[in-house]
N, C-alpha and C. Protein backbone atom coordinates (compact mmCIF):
# COMPACT_ATOMS: atom_id res chain seq x y z
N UNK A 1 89.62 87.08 107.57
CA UNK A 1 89.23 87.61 106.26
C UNK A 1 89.60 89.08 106.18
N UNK A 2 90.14 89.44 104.85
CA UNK A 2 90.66 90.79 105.16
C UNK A 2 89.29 92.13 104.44
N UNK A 3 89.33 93.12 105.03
CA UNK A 3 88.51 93.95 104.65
C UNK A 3 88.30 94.45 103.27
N UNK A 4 87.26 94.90 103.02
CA UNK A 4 87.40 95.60 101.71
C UNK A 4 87.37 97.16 101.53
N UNK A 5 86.96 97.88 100.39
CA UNK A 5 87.27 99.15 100.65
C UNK A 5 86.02 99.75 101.87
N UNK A 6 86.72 100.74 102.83
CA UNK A 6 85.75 101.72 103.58
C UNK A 6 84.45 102.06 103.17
N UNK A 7 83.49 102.18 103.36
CA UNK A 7 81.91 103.03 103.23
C UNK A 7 82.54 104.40 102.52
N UNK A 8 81.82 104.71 102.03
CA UNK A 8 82.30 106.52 101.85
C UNK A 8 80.86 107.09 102.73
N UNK A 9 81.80 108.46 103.77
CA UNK A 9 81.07 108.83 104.17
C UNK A 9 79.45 109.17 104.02
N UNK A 10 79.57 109.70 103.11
CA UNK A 10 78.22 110.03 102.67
C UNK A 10 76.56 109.26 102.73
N UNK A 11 77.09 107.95 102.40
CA UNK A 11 76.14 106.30 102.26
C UNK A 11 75.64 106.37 103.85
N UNK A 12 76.84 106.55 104.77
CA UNK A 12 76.67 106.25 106.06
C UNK A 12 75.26 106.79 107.07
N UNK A 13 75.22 108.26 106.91
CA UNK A 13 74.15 109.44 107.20
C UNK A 13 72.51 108.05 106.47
N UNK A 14 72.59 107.79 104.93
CA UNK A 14 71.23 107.39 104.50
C UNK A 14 71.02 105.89 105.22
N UNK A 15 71.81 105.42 105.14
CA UNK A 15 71.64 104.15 105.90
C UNK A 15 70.63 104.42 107.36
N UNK A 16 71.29 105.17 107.87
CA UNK A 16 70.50 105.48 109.55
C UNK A 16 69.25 105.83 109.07
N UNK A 17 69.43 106.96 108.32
CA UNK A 17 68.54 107.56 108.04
C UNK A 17 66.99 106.40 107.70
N UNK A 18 67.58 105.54 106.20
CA UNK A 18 66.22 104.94 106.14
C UNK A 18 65.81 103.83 107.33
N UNK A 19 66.52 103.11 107.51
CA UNK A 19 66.74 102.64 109.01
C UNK A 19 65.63 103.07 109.98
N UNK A 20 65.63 104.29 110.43
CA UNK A 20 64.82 105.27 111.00
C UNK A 20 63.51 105.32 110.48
N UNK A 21 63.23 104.95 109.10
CA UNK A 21 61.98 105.59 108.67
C UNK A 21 61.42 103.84 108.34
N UNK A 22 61.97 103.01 108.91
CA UNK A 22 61.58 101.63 109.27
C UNK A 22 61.70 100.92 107.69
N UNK A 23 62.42 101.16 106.85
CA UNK A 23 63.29 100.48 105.78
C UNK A 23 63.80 99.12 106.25
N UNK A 24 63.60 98.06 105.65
CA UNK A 24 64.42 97.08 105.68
C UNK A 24 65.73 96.80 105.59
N UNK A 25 66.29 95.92 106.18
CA UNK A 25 67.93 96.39 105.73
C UNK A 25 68.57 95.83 104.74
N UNK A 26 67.81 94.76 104.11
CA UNK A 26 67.58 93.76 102.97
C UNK A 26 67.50 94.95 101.62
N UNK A 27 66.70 95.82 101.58
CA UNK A 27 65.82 97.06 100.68
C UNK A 27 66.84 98.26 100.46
N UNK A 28 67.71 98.17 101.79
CA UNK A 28 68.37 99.38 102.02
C UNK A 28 69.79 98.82 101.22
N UNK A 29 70.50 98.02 101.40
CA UNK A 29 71.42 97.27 101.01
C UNK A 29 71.53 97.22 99.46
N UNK A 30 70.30 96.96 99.30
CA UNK A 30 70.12 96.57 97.65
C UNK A 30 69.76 98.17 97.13
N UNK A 31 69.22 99.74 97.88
CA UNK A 31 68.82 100.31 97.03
C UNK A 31 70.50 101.70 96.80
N UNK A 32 71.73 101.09 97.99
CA UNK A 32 72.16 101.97 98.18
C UNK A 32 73.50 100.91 97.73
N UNK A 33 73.22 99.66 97.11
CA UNK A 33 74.09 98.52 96.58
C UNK A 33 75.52 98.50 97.40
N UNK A 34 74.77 97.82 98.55
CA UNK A 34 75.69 97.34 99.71
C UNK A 34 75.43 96.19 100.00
N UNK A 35 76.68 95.07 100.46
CA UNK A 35 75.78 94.13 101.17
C UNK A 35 75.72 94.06 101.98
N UNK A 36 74.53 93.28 102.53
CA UNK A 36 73.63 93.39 103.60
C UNK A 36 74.64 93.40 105.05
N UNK A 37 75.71 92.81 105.05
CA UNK A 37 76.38 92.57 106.70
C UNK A 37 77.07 93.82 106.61
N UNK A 38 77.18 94.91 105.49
CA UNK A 38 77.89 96.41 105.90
C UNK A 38 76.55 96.77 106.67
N UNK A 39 75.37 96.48 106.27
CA UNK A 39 74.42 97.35 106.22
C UNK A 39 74.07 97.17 108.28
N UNK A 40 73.88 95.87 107.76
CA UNK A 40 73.87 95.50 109.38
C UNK A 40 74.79 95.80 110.43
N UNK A 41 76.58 96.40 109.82
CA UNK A 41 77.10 96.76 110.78
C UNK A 41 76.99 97.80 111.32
N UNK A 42 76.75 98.90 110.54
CA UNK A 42 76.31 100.43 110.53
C UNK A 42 75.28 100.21 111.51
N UNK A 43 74.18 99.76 111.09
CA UNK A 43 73.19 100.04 112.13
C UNK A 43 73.00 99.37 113.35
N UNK A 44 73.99 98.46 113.44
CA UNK A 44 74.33 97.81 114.87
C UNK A 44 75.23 98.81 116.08
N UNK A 45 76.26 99.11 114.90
CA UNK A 45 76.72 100.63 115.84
C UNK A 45 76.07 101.66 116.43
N UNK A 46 74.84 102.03 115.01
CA UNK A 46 74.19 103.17 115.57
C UNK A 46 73.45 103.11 116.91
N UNK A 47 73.40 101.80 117.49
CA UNK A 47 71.96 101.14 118.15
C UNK A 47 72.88 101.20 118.94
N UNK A 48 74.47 100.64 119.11
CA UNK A 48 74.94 100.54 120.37
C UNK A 48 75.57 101.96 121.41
N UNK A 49 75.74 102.80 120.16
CA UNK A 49 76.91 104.04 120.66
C UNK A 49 75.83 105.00 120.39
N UNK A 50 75.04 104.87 119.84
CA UNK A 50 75.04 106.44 119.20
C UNK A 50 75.40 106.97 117.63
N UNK A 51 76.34 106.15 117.39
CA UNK A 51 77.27 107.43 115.97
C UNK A 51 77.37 106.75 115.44
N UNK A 52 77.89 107.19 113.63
CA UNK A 52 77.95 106.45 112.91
C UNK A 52 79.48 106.74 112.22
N UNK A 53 79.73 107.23 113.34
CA UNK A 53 81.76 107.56 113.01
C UNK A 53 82.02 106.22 112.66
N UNK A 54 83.34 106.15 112.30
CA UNK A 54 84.48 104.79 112.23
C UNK A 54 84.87 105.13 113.12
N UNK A 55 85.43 103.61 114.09
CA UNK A 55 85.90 103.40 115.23
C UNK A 55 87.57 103.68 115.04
N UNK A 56 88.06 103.64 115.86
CA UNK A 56 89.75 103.80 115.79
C UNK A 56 90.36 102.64 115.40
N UNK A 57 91.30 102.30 115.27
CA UNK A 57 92.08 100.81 114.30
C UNK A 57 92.05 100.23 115.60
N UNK A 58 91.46 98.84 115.50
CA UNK A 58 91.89 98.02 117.20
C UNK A 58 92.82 97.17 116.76
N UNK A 59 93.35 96.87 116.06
CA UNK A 59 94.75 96.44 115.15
C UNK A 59 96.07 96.70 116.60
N UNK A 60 97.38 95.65 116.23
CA UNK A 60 98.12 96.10 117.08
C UNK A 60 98.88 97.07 117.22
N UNK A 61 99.43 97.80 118.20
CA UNK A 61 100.22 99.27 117.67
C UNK A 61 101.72 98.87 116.84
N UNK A 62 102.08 99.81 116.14
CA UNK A 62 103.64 99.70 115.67
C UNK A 62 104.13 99.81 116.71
N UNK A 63 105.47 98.60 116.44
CA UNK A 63 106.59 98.84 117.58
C UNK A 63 107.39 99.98 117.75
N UNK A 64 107.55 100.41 116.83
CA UNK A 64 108.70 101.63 117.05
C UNK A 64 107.46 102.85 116.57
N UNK A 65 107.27 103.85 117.85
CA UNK A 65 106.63 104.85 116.92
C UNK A 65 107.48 106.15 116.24
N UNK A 66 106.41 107.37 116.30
CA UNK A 66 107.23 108.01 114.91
C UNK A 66 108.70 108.36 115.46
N UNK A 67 108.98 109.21 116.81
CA UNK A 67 110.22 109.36 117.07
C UNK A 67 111.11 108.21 117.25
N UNK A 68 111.03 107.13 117.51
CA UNK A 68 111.70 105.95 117.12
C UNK A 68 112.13 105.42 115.96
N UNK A 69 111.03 105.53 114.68
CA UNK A 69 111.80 105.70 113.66
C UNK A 69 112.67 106.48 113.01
N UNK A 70 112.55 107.89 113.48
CA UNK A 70 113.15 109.14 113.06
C UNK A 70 114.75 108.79 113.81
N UNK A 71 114.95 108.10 114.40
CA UNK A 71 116.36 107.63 115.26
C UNK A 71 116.96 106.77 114.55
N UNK A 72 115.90 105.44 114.11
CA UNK A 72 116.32 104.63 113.29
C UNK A 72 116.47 104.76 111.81
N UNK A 73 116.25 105.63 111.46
CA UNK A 73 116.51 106.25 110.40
C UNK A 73 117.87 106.89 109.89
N UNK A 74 117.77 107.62 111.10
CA UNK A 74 119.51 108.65 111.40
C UNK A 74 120.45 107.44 111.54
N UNK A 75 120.43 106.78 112.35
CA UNK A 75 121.42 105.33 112.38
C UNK A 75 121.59 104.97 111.02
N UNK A 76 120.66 104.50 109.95
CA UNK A 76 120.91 103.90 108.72
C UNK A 76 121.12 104.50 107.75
N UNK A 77 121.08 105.90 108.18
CA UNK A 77 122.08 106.95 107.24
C UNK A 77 123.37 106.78 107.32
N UNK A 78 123.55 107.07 108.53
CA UNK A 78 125.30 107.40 109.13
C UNK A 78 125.75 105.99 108.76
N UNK A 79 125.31 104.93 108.96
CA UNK A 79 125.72 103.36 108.72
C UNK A 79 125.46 103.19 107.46
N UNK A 80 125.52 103.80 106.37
CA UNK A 80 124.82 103.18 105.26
C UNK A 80 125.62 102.02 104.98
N UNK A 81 126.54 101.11 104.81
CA UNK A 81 126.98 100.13 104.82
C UNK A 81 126.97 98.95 105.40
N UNK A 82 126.58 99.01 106.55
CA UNK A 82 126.44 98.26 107.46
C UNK A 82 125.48 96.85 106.94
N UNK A 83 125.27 95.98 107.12
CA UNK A 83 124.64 94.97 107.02
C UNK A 83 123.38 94.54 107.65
N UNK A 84 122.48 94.31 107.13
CA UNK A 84 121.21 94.18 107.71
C UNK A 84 121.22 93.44 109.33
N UNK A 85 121.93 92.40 109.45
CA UNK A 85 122.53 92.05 110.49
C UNK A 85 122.88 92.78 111.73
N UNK A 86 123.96 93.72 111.46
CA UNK A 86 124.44 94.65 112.45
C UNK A 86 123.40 96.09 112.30
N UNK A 87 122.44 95.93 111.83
CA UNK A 87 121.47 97.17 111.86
C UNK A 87 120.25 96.88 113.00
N UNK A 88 120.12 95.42 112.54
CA UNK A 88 118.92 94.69 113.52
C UNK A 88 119.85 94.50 115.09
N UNK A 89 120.80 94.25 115.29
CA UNK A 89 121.31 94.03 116.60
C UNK A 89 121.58 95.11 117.12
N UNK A 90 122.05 96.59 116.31
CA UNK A 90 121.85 97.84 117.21
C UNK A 90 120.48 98.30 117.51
N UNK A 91 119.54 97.73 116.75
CA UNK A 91 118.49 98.90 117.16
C UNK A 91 117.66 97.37 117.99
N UNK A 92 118.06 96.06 117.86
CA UNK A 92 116.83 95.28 119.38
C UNK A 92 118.12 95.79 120.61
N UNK A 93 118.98 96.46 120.62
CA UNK A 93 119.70 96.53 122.34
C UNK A 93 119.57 98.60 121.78
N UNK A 94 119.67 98.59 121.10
CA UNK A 94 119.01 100.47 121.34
C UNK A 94 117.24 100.63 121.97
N UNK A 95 116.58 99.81 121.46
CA UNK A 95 115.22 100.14 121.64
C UNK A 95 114.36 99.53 122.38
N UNK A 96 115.82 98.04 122.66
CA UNK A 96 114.97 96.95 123.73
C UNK A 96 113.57 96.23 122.91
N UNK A 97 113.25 96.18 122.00
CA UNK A 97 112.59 95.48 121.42
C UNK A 97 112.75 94.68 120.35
N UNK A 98 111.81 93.78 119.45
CA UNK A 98 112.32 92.89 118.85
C UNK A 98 111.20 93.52 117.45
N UNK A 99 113.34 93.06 116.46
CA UNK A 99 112.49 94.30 114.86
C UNK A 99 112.50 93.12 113.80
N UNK A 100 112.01 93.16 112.95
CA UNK A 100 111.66 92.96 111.56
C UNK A 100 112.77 93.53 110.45
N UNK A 101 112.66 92.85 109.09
CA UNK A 101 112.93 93.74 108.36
C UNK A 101 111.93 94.66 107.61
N UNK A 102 110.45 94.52 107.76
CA UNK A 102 109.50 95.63 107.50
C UNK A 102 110.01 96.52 108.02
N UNK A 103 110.52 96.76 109.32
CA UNK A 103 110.67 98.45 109.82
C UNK A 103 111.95 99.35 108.84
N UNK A 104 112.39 98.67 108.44
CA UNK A 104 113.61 99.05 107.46
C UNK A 104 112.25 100.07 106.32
N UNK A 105 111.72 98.92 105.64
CA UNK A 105 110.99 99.33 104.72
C UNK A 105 110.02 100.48 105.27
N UNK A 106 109.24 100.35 106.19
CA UNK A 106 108.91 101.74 106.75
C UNK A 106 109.57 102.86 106.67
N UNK A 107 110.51 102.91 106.92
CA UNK A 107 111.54 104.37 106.36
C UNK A 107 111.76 104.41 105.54
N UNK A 108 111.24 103.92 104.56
CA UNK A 108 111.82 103.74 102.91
C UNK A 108 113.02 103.83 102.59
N UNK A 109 113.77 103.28 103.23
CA UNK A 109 115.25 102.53 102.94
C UNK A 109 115.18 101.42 102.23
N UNK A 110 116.44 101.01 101.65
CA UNK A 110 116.35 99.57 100.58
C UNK A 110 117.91 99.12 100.60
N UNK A 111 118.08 98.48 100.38
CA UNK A 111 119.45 97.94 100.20
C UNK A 111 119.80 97.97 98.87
N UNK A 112 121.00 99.22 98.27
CA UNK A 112 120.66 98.97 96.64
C UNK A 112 122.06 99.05 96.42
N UNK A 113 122.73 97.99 95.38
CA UNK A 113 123.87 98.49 94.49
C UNK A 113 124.65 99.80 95.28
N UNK A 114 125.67 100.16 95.68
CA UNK A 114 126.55 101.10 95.48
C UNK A 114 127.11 101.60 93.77
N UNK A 115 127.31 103.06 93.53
CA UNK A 115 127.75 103.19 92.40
C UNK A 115 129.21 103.79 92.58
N UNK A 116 129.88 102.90 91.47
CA UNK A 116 131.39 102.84 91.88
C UNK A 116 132.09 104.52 91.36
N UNK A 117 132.45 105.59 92.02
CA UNK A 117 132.84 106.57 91.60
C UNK A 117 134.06 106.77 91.61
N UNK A 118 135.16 107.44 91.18
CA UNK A 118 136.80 107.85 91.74
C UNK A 118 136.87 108.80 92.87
N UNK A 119 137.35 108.54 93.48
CA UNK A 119 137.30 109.74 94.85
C UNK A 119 138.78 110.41 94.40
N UNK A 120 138.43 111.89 94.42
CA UNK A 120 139.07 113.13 93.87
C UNK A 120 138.97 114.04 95.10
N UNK A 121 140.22 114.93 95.83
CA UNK A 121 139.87 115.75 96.85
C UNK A 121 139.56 116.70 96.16
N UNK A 122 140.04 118.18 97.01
CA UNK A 122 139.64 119.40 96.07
C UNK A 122 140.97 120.00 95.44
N UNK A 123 141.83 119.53 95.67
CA UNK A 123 142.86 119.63 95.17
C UNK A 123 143.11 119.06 93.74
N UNK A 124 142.41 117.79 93.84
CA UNK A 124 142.39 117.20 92.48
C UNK A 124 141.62 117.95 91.60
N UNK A 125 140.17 117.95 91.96
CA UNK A 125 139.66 118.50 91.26
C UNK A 125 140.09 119.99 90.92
N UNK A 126 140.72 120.91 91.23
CA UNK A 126 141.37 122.11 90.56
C UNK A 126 142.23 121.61 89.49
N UNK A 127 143.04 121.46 89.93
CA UNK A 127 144.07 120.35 89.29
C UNK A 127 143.36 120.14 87.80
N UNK A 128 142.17 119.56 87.97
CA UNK A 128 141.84 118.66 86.63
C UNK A 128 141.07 119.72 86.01
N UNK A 129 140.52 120.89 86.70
CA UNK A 129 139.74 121.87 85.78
C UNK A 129 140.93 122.55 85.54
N UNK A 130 141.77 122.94 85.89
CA UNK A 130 142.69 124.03 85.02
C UNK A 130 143.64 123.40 84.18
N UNK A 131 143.73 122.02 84.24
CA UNK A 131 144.63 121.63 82.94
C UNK A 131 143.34 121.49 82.05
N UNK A 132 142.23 121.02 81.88
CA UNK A 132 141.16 120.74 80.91
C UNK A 132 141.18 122.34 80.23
N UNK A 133 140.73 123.11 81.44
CA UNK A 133 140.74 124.78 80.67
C UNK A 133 142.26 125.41 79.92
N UNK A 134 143.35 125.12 79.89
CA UNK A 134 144.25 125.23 79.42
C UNK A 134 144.61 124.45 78.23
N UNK A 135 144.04 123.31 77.63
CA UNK A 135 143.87 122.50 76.52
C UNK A 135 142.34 122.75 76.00
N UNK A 136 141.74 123.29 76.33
CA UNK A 136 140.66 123.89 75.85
C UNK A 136 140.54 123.93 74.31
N UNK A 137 141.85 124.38 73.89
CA UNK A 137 141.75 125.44 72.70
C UNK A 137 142.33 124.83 71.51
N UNK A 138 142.50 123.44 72.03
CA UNK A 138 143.59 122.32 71.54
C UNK A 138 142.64 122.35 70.32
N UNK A 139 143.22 122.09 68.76
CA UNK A 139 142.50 121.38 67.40
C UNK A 139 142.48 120.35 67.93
N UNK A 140 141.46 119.39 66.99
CA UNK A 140 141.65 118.05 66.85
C UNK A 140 142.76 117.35 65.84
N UNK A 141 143.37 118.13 64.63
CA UNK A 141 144.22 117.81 64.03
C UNK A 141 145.62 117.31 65.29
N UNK A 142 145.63 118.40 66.66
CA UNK A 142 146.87 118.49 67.54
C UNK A 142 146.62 117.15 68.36
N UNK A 143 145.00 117.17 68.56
CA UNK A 143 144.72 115.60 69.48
C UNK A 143 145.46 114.42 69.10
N UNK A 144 145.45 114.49 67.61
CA UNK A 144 145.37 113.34 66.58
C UNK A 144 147.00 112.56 66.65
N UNK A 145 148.01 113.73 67.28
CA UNK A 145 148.84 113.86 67.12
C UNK A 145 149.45 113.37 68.44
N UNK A 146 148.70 112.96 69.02
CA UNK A 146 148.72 112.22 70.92
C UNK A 146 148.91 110.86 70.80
N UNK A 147 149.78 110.18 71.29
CA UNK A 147 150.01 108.26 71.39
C UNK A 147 149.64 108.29 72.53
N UNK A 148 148.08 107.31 73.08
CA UNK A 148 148.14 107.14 74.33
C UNK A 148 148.20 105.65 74.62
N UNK A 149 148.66 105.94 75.69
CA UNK A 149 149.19 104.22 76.46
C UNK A 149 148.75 104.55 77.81
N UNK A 150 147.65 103.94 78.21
CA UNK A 150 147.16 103.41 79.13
C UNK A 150 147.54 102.55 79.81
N UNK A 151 148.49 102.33 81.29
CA UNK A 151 149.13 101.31 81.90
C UNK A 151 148.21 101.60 83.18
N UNK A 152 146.93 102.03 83.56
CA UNK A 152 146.93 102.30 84.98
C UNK A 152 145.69 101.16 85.52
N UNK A 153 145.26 100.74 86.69
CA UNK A 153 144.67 99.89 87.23
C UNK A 153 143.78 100.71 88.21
N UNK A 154 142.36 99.74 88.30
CA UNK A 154 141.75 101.59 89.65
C UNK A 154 141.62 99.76 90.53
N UNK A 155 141.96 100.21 91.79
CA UNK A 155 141.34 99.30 92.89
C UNK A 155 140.62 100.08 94.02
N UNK A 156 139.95 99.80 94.74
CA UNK A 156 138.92 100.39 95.87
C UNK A 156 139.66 99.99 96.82
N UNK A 157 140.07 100.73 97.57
CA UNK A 157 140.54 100.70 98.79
C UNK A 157 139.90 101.44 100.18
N UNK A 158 138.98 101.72 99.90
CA UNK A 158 138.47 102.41 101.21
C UNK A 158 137.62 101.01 101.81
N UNK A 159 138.16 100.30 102.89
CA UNK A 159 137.84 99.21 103.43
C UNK A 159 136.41 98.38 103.64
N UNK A 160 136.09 99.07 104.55
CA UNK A 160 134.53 98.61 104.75
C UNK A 160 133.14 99.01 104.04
N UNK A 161 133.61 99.67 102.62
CA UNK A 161 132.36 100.37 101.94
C UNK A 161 132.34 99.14 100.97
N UNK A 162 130.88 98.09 101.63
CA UNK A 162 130.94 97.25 100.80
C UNK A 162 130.25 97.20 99.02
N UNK A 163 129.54 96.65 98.90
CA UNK A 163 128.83 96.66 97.44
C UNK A 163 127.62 97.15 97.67
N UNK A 164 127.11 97.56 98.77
CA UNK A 164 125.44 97.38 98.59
C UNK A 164 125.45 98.61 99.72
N UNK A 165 124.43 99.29 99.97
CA UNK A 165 124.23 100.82 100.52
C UNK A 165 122.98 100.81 100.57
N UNK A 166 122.36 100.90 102.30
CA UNK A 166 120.85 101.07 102.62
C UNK A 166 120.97 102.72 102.62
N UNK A 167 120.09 103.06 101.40
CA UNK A 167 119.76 104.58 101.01
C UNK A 167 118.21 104.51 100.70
N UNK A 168 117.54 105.57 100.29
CA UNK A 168 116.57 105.59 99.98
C UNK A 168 116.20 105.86 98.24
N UNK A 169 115.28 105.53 97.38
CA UNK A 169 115.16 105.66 96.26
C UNK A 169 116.00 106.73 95.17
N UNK A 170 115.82 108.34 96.37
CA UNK A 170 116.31 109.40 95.83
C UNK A 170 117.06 109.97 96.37
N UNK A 171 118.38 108.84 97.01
CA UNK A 171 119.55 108.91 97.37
C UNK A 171 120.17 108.66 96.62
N UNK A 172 120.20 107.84 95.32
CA UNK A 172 121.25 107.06 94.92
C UNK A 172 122.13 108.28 94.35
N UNK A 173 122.17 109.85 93.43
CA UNK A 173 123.05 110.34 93.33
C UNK A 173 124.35 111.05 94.75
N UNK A 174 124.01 110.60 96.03
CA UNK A 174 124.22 111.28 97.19
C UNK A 174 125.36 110.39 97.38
N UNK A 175 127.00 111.54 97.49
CA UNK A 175 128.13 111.09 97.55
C UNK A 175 128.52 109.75 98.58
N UNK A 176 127.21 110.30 99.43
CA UNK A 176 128.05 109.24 100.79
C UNK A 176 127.35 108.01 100.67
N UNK A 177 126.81 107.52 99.08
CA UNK A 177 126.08 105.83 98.97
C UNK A 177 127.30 105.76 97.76
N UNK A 178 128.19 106.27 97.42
CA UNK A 178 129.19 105.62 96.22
C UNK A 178 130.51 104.73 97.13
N UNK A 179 130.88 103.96 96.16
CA UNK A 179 131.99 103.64 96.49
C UNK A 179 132.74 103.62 95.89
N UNK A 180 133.58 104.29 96.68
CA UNK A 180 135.02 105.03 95.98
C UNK A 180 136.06 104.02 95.79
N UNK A 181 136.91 104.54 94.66
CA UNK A 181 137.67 103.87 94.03
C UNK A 181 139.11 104.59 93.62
N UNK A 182 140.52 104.68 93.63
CA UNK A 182 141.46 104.96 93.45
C UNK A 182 142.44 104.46 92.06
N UNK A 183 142.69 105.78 91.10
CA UNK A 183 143.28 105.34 90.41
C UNK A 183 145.13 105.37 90.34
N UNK A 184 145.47 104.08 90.23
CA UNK A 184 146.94 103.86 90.26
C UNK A 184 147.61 103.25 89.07
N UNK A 185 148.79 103.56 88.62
CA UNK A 185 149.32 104.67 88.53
C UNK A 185 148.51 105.91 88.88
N UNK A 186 149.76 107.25 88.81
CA UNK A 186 149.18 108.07 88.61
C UNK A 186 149.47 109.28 87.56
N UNK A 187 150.40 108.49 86.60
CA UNK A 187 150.25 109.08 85.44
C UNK A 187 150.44 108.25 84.25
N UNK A 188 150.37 109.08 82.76
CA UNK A 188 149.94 108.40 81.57
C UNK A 188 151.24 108.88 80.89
N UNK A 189 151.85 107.75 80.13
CA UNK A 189 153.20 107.96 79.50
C UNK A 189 152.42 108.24 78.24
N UNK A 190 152.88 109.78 77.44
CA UNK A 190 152.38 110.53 76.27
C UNK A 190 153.47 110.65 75.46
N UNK A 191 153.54 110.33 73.86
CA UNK A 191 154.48 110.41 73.11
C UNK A 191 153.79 111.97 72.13
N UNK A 192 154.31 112.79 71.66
CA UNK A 192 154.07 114.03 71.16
C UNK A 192 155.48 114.55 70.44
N UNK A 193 155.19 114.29 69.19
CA UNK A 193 156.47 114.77 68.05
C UNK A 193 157.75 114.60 68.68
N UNK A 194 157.57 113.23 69.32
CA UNK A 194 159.42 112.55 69.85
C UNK A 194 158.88 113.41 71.12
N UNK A 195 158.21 113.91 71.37
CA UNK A 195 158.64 114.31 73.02
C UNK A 195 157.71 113.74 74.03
N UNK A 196 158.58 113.35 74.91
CA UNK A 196 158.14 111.86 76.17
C UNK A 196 157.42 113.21 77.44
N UNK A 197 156.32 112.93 77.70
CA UNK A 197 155.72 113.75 78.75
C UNK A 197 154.88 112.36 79.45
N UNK A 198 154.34 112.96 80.84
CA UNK A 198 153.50 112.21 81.52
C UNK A 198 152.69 113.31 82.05
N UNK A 199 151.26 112.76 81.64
CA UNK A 199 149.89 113.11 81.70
C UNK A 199 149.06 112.42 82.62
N UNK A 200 148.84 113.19 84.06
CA UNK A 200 147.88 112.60 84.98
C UNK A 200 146.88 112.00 84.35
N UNK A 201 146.92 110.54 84.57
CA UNK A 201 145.81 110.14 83.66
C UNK A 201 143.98 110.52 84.41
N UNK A 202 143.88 111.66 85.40
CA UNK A 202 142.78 112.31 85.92
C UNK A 202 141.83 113.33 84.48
N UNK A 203 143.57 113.86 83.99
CA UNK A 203 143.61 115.08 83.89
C UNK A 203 142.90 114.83 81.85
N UNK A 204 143.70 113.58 81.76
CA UNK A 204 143.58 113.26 80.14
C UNK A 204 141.96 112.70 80.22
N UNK A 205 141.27 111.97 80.89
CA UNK A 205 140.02 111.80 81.59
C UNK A 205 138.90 113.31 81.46
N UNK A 206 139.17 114.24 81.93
CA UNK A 206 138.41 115.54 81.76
C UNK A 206 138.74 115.69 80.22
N UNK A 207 139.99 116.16 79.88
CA UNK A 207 139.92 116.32 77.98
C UNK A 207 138.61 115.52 77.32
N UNK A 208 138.67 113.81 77.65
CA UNK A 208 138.24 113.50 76.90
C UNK A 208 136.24 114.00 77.30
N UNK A 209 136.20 114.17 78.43
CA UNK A 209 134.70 114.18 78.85
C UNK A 209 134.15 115.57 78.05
N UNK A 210 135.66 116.50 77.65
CA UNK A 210 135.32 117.96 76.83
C UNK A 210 134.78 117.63 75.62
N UNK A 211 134.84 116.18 75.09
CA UNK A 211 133.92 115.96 73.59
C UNK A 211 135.36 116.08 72.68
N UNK A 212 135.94 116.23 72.79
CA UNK A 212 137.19 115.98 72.14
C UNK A 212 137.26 114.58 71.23
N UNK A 213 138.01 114.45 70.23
CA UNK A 213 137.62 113.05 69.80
C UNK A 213 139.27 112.48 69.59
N UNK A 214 139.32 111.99 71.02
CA UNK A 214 140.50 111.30 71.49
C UNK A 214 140.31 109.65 72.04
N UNK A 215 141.56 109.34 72.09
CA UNK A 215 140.82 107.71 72.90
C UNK A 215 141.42 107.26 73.50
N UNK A 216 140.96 107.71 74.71
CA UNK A 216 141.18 107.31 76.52
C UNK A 216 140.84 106.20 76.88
N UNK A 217 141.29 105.13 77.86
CA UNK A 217 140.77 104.08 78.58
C UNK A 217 140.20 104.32 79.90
């Protein structure tokens, strides 16, 4: 049978107390609206020990304690991909014991969705802020005046970053739970008063995120 809420300290002290002054425990129960087998446990303690502390949890210990989780933790960072599978077989031959998937949840890890991002070095990204800041100043009458043709395809190629990422709740904006994605081609055939240009389609991507009222794929 599982417990209910704790005594609050305070109840604990009057219990002995009337107890002491030869109160019934029937009287005491009902005047301090307890029932009677709290009442009787309290004062069975007091009679055996002495005190009317709470005892320590005689419950079984956690398997992994705190520096054990703090290890297993660091592992399911650096692995965030990894599969619940190969998480449980490093840490029963790391720790020599046998795990659960509660201990996951103890660290408040979860297995959630990856969010699919473009992976851009820093090169790109200059790249894409100084052509955006250099069209800056563009009218929209000049936008209007843009044919775009969209021929490009994004596929994910970074191998083993599967769909799903053990992170924690207020990880999910944290670069290293996305999965990256590559866009190919890598440019956008632009028609402009008869004149044929090609436009990193990265670069036509930032224009449009400037609020510009253009229409990008």
């Amino acid at each position: 049978m599982g417990r209910g809420s704790p005594i609050p300290p305070m109840l604990r002290p009057k219990i002995v107390e009337q107890y002491q002054k030869g109160v019934s425990q029937r009287k005491i129960a009902k005047s301090l609206k307890l029932s009677s087998s709290t009442v009787h446990n309290i004062i069975q303690r007091f009679r055996e020990s002495g005190t009317i502390s709470v005892r320590k949890g005689q419950g079984r210990k956690t398997i992994l304690d705190a520096r054990d989780l703090r290890a297993f933790r660091r592992h399911c960072i650096t692995y965030r991909n990894a599969t619940v599978m190969e998480i449980t077989t490093w840490a029963q031959e790391y720790f020599q014991k046998t795990l659960s998937v509660n201990t996951i949840r103890r660290c408040r890890l979860k297995l959630y969705r990856s969010k699919k991002k473009p992976y851009l070095n820093m090169i790109q990204k200059r790249r894409r802020f100084l052509w955006a800041k250099a069209h800056l100043k563009w009218t929209v009458a000049k936008w209007k005046t843009v044919l775009w043709s969209d021929e490009s395809k994004f596929e994910v190629l970074f191998g083993k970053l599967g769909r799903h990422v053990i992170r924690t709740k207020e990880d999910k904006d944290n670069p290293s739970c996305y999965q990256r994605s590559v866009q190919k081609p890598a440019s956008l055939m632009t028609s402009l008063s008869g004149k044929t240009l090609h436009f990193p389609t990265w670069q036509c991507q930032t224009t449009y995120c400037i609020n510009y009222n253009i229409m990008a794929v």
